[in-house]
N, C-alpha and C. Protein backbone atom coordinates (compact mmCIF):
# COMPACT_ATOMS: atom_id res chain seq x y z
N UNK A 1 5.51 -19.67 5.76
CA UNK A 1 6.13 -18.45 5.32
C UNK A 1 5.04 -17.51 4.81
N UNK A 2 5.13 -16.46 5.14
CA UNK A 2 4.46 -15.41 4.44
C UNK A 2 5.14 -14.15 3.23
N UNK A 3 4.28 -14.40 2.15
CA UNK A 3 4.62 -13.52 1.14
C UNK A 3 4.20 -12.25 0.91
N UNK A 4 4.61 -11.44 0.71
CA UNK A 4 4.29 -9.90 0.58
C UNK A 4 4.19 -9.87 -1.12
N UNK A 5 3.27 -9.17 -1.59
CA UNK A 5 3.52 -8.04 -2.89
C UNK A 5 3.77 -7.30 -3.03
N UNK A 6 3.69 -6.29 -3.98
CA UNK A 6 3.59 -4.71 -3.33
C UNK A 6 2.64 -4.02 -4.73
N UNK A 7 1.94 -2.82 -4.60
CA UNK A 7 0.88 -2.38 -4.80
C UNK A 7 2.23 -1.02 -5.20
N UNK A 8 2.25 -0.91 -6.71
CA UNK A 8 2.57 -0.03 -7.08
C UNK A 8 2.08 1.45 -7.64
N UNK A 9 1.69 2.53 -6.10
CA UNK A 9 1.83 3.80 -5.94
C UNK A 9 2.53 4.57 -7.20
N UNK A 10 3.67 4.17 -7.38
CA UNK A 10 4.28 5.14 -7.83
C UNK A 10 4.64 5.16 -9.59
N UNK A 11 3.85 4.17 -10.41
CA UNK A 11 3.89 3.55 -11.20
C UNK A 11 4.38 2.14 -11.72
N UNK A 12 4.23 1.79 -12.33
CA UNK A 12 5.18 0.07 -12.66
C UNK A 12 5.73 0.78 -14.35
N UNK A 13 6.68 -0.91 -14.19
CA UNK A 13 7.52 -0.89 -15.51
C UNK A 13 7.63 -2.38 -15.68
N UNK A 14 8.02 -2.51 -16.73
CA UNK A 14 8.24 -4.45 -16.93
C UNK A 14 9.80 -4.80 -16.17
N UNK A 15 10.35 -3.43 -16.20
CA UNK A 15 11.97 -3.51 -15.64
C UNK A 15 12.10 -3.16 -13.75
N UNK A 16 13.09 -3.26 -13.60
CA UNK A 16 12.82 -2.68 -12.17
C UNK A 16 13.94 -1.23 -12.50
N UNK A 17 13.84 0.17 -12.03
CA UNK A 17 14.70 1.06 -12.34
C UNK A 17 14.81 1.60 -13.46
N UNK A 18 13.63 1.34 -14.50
CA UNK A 18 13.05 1.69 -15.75
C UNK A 18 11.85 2.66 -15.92
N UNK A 19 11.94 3.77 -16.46
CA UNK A 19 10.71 4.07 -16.79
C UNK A 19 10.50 4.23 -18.39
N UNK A 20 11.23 3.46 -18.96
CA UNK A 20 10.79 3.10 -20.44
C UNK A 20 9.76 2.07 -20.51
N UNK A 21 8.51 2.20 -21.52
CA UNK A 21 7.56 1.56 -21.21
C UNK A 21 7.29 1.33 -19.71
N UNK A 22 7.15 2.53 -19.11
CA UNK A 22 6.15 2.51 -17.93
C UNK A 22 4.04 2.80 -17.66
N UNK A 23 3.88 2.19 -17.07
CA UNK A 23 2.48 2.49 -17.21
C UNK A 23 1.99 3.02 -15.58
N UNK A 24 1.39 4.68 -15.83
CA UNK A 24 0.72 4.77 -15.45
C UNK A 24 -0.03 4.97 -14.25
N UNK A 25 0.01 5.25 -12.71
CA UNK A 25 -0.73 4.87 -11.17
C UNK A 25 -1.77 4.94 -12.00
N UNK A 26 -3.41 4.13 -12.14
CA UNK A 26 -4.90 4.32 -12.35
C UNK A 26 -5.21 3.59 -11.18
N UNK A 27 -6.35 3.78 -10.84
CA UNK A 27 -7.44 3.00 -9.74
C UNK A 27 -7.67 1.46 -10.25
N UNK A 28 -7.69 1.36 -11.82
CA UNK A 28 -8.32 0.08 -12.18
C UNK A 28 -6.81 -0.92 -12.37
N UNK A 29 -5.37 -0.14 -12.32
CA UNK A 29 -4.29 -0.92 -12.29
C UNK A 29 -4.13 -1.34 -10.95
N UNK A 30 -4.14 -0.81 -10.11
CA UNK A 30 -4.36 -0.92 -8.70
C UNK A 30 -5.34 -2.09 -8.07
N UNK A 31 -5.95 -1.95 -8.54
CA UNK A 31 -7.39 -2.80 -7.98
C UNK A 31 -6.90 -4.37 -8.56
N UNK A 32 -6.88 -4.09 -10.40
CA UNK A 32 -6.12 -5.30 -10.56
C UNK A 32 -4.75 -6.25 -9.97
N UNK A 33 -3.93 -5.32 -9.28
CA UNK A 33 -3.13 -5.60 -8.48
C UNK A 33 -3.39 -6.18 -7.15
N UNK A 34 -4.14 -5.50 -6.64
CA UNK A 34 -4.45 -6.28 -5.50
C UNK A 34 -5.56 -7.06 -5.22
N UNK A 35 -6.50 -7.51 -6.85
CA UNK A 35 -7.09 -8.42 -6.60
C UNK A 35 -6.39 -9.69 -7.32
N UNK A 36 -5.04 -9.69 -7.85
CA UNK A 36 -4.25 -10.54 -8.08
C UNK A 36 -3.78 -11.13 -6.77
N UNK A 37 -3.18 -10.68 -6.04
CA UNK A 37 -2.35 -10.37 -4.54
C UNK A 37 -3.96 -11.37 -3.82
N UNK A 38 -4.90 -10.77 -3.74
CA UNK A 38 -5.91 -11.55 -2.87
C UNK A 38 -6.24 -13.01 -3.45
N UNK A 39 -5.85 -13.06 -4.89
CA UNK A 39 -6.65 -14.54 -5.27
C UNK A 39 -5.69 -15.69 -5.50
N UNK A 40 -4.37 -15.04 -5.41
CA UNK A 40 -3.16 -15.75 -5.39
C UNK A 40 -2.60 -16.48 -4.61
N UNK A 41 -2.86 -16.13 -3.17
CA UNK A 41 -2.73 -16.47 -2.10
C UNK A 41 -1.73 -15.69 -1.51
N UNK A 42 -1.08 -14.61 -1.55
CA UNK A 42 -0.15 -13.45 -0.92
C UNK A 42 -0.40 -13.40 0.15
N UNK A 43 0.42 -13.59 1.20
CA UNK A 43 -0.20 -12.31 2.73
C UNK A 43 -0.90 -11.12 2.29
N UNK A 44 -0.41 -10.24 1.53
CA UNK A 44 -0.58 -9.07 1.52
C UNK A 44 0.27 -8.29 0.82
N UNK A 45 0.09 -7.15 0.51
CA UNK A 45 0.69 -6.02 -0.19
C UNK A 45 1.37 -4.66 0.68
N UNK A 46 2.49 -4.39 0.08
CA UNK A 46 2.82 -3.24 0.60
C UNK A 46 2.72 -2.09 0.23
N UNK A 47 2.53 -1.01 0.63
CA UNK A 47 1.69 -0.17 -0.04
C UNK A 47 2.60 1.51 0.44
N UNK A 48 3.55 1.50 -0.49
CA UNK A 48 4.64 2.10 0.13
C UNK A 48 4.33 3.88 0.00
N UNK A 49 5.75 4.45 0.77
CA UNK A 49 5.52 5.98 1.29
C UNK A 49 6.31 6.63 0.00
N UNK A 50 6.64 7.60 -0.15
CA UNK A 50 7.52 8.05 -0.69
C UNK A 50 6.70 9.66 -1.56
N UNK A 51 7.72 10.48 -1.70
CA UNK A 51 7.21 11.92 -2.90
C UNK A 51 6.58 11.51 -3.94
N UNK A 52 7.05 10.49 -4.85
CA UNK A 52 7.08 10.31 -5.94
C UNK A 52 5.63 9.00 -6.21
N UNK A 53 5.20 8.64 -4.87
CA UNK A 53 3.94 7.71 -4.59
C UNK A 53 2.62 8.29 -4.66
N UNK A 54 1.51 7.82 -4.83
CA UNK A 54 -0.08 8.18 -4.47
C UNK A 54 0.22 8.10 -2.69
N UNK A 55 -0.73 8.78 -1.86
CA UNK A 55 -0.75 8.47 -0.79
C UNK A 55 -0.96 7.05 0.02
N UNK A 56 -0.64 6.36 0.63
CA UNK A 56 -0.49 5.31 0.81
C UNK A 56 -2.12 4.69 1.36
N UNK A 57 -2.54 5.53 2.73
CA UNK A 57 -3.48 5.28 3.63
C UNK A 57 -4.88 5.84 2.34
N UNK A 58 -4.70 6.63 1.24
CA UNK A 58 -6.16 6.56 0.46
C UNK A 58 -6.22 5.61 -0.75
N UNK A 59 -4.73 5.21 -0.88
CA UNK A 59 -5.09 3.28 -2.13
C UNK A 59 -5.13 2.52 -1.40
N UNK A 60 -5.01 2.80 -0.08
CA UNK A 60 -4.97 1.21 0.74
C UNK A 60 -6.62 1.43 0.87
N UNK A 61 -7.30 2.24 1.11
CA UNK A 61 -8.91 2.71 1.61
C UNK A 61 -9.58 2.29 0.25
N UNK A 62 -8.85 2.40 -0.92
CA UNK A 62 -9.58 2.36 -1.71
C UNK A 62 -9.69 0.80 -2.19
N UNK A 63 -8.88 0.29 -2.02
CA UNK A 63 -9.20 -1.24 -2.01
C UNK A 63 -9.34 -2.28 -1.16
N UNK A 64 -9.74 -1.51 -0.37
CA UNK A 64 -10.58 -2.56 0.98
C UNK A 64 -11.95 -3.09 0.43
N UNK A 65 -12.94 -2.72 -0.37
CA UNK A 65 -13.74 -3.55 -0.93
C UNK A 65 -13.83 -4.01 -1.71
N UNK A 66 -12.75 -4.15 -2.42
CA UNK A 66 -12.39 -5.27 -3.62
C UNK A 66 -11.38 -5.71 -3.74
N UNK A 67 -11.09 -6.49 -2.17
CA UNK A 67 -9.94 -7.36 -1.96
C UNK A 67 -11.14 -8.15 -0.32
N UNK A 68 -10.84 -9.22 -0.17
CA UNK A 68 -11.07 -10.01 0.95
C UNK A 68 -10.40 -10.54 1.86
N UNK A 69 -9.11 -11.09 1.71
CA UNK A 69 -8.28 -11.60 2.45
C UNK A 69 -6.96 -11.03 2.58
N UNK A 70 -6.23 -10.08 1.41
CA UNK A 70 -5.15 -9.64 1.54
C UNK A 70 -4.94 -8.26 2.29
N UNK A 71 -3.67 -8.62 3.60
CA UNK A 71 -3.50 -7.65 4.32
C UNK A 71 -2.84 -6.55 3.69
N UNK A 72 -3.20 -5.48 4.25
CA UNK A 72 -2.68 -3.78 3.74
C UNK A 72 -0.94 -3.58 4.37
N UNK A 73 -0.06 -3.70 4.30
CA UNK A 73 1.02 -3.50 4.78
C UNK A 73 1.41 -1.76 3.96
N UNK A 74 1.04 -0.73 5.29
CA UNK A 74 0.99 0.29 4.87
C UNK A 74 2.21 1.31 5.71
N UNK A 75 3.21 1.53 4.45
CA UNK A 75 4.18 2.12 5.00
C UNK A 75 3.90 3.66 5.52
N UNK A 76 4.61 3.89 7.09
CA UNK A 76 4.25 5.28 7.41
C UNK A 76 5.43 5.57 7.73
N UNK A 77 5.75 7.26 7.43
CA UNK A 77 7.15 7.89 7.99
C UNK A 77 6.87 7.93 9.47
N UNK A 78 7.82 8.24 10.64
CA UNK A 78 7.06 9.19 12.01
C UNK A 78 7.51 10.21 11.66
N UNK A 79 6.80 11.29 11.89
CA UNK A 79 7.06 12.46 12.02
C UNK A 79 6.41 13.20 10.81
N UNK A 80 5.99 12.62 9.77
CA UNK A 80 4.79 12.97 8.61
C UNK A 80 3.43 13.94 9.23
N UNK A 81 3.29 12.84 10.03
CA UNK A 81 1.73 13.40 11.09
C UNK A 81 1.84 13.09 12.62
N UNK A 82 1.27 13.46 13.21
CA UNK A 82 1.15 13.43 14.49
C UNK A 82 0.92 12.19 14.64
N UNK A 83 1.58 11.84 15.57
CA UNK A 83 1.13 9.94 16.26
C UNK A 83 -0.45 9.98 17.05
N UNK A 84 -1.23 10.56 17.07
CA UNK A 84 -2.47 10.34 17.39
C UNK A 84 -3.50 10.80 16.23
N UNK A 85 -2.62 11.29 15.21
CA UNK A 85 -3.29 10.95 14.23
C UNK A 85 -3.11 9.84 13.38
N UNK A 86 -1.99 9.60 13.22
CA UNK A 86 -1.39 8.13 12.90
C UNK A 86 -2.44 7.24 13.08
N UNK A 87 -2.48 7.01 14.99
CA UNK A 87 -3.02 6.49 15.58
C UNK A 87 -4.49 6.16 15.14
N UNK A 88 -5.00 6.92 15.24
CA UNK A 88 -6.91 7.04 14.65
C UNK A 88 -7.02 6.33 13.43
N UNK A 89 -5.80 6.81 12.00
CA UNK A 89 -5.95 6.52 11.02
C UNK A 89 -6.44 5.02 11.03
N UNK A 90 -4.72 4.36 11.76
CA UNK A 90 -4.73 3.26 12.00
C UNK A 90 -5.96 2.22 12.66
N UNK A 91 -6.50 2.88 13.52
CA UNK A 91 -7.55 2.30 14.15
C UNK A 91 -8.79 2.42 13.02
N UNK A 92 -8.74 3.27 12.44
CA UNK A 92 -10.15 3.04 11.70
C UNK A 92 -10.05 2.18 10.31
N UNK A 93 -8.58 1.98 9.54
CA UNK A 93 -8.46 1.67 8.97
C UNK A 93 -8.78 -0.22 9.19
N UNK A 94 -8.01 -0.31 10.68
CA UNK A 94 -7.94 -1.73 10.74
C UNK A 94 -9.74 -2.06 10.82
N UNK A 95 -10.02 -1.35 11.60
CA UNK A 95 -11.98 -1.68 11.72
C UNK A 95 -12.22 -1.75 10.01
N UNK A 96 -12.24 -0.57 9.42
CA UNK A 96 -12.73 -0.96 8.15
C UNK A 96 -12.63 -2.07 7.42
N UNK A 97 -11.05 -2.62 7.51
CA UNK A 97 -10.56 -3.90 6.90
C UNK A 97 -10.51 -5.08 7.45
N UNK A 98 -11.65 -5.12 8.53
CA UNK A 98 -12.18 -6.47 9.27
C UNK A 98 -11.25 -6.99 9.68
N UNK A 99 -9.45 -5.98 10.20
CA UNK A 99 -8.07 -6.42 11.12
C UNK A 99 -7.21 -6.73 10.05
N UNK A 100 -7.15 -6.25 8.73
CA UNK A 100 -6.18 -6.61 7.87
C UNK A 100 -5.11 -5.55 7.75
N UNK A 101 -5.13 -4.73 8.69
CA UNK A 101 -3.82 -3.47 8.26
C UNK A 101 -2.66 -4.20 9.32
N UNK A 102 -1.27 -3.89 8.72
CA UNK A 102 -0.25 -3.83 9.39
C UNK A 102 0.48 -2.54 8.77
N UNK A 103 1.39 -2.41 9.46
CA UNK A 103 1.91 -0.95 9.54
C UNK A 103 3.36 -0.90 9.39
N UNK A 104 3.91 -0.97 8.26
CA UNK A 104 5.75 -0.56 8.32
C UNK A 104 6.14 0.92 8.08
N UNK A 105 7.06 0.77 9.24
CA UNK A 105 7.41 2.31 9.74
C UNK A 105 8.81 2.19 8.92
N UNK A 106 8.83 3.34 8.06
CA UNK A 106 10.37 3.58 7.43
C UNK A 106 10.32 4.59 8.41
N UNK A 107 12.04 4.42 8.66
CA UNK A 107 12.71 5.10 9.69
C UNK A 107 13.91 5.44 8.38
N UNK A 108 14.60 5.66 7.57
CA UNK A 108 15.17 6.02 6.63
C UNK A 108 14.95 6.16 5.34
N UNK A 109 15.59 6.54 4.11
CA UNK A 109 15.98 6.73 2.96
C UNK A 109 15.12 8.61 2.90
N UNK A 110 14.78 8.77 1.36
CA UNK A 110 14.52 9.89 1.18
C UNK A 110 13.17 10.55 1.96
N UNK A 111 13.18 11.56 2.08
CA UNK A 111 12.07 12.25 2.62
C UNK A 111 10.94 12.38 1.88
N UNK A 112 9.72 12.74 2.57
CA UNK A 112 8.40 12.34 2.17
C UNK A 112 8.03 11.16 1.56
């Protein structure tokens, strides 16, 4: 079986649907996150889309060198960007991450 995490963009809370005592998107909460996710043994993290998120494809970039084994599961809308830009992203991303990107396409809920 494979386990997913997820790499919270858009802040965390100790609750789910809480932002009482919420903390924060930083780079160094992030990093700690997904060097939890890499030493834990996770597949990987998801690294979701949304308005209310950091961009997905520049926290996933940003912790490609301080993570080793855990894959990027990086949510993309279609229709955000052009599919050959998509495309490129994707391709350079996976080179950078020595083949660790996968790619979930939301096809619903809110926009951006």
């Amino acid at each position: 079986m494979k386990v997913f995490w997820f790499i919270p963009t858009h802040g965390d809370s100790r609750y789910l649907g809480v932002t009482t005592g919420g903390r924060a998107v930083t780079y160094h909460y992030l990093k700690q996150v997904a060097q939890a996710v890499d030493q834990l043994g996770y597949t990987g993290a998801l690294l979701p889309t949304g308005r209310s998120c950091e961009d997905a494809w520049v926290a996933a970039s940003s912790l490609i060198p301080v993570t080793s084994k855990m894959k990027f599961l990086v949510a993309v809308r279609p229709g955000i960007m052009s599919p050959s830009q998509a495309a490129r992203m994707a391709a350079t991303f996976d080179r950078l991450s020595e083949g660790r990107l996968l790619i979930n396409v939301v096809t619903g809920g809110g926009s951006g």
